[in-house]
PDB file of N, CA and C in Angstrom:
ATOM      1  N   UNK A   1      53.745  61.642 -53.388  1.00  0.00           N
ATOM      2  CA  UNK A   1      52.891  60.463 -53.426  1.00  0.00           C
ATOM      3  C   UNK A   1      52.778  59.871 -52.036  1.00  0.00           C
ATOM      4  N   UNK A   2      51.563  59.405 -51.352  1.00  0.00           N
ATOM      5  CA  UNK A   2      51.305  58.736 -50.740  1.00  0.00           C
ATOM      6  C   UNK A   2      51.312  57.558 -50.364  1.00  0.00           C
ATOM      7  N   UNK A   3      51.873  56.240 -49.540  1.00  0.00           N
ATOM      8  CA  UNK A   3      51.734  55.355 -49.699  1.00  0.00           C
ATOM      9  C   UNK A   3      50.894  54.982 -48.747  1.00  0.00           C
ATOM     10  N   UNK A   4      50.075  53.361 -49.289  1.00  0.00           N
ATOM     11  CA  UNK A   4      48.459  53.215 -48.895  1.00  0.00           C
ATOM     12  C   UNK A   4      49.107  52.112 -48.198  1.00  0.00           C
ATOM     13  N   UNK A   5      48.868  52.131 -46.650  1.00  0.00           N
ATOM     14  CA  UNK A   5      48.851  50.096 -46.057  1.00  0.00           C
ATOM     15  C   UNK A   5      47.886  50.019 -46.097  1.00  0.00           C
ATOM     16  N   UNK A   6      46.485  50.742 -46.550  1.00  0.00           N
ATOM     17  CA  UNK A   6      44.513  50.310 -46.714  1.00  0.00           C
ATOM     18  C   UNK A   6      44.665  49.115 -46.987  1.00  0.00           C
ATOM     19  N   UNK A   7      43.677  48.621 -47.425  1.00  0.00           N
ATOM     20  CA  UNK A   7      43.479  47.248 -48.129  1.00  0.00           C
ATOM     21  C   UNK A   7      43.015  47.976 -49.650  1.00  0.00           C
ATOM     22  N   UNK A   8      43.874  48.022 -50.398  1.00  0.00           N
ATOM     23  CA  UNK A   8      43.204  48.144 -52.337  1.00  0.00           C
ATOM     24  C   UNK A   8      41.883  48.331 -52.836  1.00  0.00           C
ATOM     25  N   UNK A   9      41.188  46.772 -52.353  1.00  0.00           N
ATOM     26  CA  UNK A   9      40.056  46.898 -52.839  1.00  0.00           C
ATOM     27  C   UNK A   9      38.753  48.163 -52.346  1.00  0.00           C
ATOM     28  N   UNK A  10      37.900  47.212 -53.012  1.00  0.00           N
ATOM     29  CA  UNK A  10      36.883  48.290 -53.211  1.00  0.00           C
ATOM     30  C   UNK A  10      36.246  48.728 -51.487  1.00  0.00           C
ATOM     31  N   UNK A  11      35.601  49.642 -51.367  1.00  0.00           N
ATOM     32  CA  UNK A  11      35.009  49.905 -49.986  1.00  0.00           C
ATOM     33  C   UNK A  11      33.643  48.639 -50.075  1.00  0.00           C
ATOM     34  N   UNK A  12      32.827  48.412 -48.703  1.00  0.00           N
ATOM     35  CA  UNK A  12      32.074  47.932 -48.410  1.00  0.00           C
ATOM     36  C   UNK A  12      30.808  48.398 -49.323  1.00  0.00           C
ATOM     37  N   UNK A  13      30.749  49.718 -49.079  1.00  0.00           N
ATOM     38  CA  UNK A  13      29.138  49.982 -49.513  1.00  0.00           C
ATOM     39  C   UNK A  13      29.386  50.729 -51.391  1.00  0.00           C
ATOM     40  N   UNK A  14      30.435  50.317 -51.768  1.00  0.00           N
ATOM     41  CA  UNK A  14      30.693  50.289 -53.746  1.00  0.00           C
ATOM     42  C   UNK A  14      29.935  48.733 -53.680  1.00  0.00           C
ATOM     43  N   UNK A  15      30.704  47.739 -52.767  1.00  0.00           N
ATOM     44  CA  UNK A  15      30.606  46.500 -52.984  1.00  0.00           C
ATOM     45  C   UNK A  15      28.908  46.168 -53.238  1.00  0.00           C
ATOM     46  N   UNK A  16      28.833  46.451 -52.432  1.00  0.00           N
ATOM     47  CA  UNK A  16      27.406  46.171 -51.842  1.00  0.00           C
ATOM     48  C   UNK A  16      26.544  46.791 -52.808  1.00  0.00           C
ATOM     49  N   UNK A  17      26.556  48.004 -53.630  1.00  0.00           N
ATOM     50  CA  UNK A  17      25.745  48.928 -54.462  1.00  0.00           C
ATOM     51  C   UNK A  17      26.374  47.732 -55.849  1.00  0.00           C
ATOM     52  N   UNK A  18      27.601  47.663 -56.586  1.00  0.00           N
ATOM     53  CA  UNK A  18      27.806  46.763 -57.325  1.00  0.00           C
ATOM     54  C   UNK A  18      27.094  45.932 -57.373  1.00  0.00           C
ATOM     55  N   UNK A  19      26.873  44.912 -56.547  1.00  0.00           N
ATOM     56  CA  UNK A  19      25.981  43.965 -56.213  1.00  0.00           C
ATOM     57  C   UNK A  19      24.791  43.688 -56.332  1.00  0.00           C
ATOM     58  N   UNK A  20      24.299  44.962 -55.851  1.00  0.00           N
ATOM     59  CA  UNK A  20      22.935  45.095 -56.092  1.00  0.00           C
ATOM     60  C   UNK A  20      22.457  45.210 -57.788  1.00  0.00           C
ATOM     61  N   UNK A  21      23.480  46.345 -58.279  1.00  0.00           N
ATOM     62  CA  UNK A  21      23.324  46.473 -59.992  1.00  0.00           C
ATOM     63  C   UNK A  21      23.445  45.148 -60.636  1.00  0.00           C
ATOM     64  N   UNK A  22      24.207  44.574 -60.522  1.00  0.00           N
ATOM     65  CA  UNK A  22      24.316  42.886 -61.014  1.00  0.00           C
ATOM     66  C   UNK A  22      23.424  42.280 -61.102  1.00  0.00           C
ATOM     67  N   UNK A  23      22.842  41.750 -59.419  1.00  0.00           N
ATOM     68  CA  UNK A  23      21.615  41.277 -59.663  1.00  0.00           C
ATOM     69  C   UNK A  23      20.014  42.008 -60.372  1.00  0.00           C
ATOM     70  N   UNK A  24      19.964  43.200 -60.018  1.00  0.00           N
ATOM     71  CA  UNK A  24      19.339  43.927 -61.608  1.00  0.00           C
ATOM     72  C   UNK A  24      19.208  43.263 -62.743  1.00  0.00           C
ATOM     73  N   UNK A  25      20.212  43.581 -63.283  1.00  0.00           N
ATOM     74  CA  UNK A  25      20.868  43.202 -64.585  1.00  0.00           C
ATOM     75  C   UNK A  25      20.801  41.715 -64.789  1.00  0.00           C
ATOM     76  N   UNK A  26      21.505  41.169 -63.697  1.00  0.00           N
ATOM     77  CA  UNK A  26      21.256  39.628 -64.075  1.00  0.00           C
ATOM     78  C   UNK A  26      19.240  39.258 -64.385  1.00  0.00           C
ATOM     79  N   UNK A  27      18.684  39.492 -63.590  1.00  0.00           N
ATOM     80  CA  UNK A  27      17.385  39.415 -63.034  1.00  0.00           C
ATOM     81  C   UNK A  27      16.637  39.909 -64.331  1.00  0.00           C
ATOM     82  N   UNK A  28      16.846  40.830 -65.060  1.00  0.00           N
ATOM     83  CA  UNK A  28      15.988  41.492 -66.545  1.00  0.00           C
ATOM     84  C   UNK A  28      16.881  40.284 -67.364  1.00  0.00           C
ATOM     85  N   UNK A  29      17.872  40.287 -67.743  1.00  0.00           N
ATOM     86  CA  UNK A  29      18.422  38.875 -68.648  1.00  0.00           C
ATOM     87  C   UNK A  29      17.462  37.487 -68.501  1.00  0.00           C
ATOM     88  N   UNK A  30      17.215  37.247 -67.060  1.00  0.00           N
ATOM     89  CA  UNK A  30      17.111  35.866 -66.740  1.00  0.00           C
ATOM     90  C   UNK A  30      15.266  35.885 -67.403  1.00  0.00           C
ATOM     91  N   UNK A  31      14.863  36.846 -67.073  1.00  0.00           N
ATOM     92  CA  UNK A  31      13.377  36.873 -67.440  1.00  0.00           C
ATOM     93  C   UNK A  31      12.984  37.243 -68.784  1.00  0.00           C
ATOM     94  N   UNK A  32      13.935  37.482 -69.675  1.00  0.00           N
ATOM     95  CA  UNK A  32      13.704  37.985 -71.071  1.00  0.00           C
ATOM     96  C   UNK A  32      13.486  36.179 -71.835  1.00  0.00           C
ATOM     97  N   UNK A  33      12.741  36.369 -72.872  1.00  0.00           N
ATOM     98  CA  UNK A  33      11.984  35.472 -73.853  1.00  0.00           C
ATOM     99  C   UNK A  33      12.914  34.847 -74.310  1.00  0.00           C
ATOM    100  N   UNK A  34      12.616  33.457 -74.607  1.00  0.00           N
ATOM    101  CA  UNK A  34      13.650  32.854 -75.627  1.00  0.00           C
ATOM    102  C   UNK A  34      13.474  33.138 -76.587  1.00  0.00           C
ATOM    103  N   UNK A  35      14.058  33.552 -77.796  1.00  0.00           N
ATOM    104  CA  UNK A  35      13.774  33.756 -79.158  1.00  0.00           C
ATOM    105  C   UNK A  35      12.969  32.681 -79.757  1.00  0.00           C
ATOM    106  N   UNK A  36      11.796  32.652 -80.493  1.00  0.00           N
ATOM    107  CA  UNK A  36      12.170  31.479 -81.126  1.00  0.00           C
ATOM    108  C   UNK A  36      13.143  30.597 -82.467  1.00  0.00           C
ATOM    109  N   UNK A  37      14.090  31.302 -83.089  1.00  0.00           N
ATOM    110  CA  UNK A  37      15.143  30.550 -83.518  1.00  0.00           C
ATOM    111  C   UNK A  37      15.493  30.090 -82.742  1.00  0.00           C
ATOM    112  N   UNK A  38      15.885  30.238 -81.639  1.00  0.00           N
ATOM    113  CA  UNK A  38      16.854  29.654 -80.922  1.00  0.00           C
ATOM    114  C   UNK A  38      15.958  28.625 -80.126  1.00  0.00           C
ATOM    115  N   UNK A  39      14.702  28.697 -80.034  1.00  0.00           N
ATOM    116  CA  UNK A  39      13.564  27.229 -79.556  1.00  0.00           C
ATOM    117  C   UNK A  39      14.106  26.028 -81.121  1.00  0.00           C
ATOM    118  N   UNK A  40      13.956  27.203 -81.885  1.00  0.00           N
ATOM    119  CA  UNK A  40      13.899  25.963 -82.750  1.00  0.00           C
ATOM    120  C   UNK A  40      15.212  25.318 -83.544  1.00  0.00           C
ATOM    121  N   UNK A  41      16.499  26.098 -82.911  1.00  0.00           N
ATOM    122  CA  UNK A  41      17.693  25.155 -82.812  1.00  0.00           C
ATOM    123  C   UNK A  41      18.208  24.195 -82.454  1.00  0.00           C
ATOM    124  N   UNK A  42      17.202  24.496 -80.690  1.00  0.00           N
ATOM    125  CA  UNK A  42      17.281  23.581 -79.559  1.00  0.00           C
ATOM    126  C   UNK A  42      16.384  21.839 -79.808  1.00  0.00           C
ATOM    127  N   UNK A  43      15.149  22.618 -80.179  1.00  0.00           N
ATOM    128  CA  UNK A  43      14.785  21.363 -80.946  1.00  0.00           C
ATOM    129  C   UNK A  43      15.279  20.943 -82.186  1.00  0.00           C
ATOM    130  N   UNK A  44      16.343  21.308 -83.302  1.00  0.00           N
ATOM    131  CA  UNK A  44      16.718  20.651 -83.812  1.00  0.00           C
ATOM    132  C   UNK A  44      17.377  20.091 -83.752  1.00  0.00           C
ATOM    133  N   UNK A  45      18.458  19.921 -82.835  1.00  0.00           N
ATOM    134  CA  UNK A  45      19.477  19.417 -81.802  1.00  0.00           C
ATOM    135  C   UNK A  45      18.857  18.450 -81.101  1.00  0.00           C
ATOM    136  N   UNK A  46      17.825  18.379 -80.559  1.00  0.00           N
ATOM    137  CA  UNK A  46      17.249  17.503 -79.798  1.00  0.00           C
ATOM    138  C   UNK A  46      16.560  16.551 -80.519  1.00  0.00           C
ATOM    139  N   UNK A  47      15.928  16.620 -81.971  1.00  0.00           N
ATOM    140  CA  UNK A  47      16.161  15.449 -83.046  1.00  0.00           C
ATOM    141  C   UNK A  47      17.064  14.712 -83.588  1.00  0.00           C
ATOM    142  N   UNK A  48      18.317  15.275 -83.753  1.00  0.00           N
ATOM    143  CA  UNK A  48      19.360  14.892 -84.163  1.00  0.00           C
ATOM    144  C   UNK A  48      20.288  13.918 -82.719  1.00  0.00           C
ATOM    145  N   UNK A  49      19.872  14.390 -82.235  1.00  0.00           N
ATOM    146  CA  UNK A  49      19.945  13.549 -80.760  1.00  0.00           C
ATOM    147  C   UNK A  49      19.364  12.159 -80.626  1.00  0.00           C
ATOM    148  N   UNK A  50      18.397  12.042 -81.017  1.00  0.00           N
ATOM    149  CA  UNK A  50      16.971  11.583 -80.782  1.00  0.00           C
ATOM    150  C   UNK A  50      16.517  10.979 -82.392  1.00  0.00           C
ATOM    151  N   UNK A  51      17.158   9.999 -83.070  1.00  0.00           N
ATOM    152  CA  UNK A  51      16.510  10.086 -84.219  1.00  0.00           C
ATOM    153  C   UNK A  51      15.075   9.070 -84.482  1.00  0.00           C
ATOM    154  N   UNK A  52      14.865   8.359 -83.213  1.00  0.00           N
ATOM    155  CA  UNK A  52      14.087   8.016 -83.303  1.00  0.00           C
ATOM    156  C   UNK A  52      12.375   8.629 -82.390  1.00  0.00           C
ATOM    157  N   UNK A  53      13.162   9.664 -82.540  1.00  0.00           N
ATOM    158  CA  UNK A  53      11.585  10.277 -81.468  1.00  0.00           C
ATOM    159  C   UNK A  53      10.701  11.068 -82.459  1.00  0.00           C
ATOM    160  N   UNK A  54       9.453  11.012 -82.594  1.00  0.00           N
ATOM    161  CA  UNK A  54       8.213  11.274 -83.434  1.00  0.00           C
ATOM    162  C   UNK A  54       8.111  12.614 -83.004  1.00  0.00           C
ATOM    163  N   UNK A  55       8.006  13.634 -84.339  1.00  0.00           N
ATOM    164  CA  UNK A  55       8.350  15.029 -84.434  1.00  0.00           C
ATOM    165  C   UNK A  55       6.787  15.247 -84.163  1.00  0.00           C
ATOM    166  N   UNK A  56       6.461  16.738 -83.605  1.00  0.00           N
ATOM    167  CA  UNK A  56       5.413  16.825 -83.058  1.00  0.00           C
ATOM    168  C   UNK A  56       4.639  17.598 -84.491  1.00  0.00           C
TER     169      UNK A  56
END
């Protein structure tokens, strides 16, 4: 066996390629549709909040 004084972590250009996949990934999430159940949770929450605000 070898022993490492390297530094552990990852190399520069994993880092950097990681990174890039993330924001990908983050970036298709962030632009996908709200469902609408979930519009219309938010507004039911936001009545119940709100009981005096005039439902549209």
């Amino acid at each position: 066996m070898s022993s490492k004084s390297e530094n552990p972590g990852l190399k520069p250009e994993i880092q950097e390629k990681l990174g890039q996949k993330l924001k990908e990934v983050y970036a298709d999430v962030v632009n996908e549709p709200v469902p609408d159940r979930f519009l219309d949770l938010l507004n039911q929450l936001e009545k119940s909040d709100n009981p005096d605000k005039k439902s549209d």
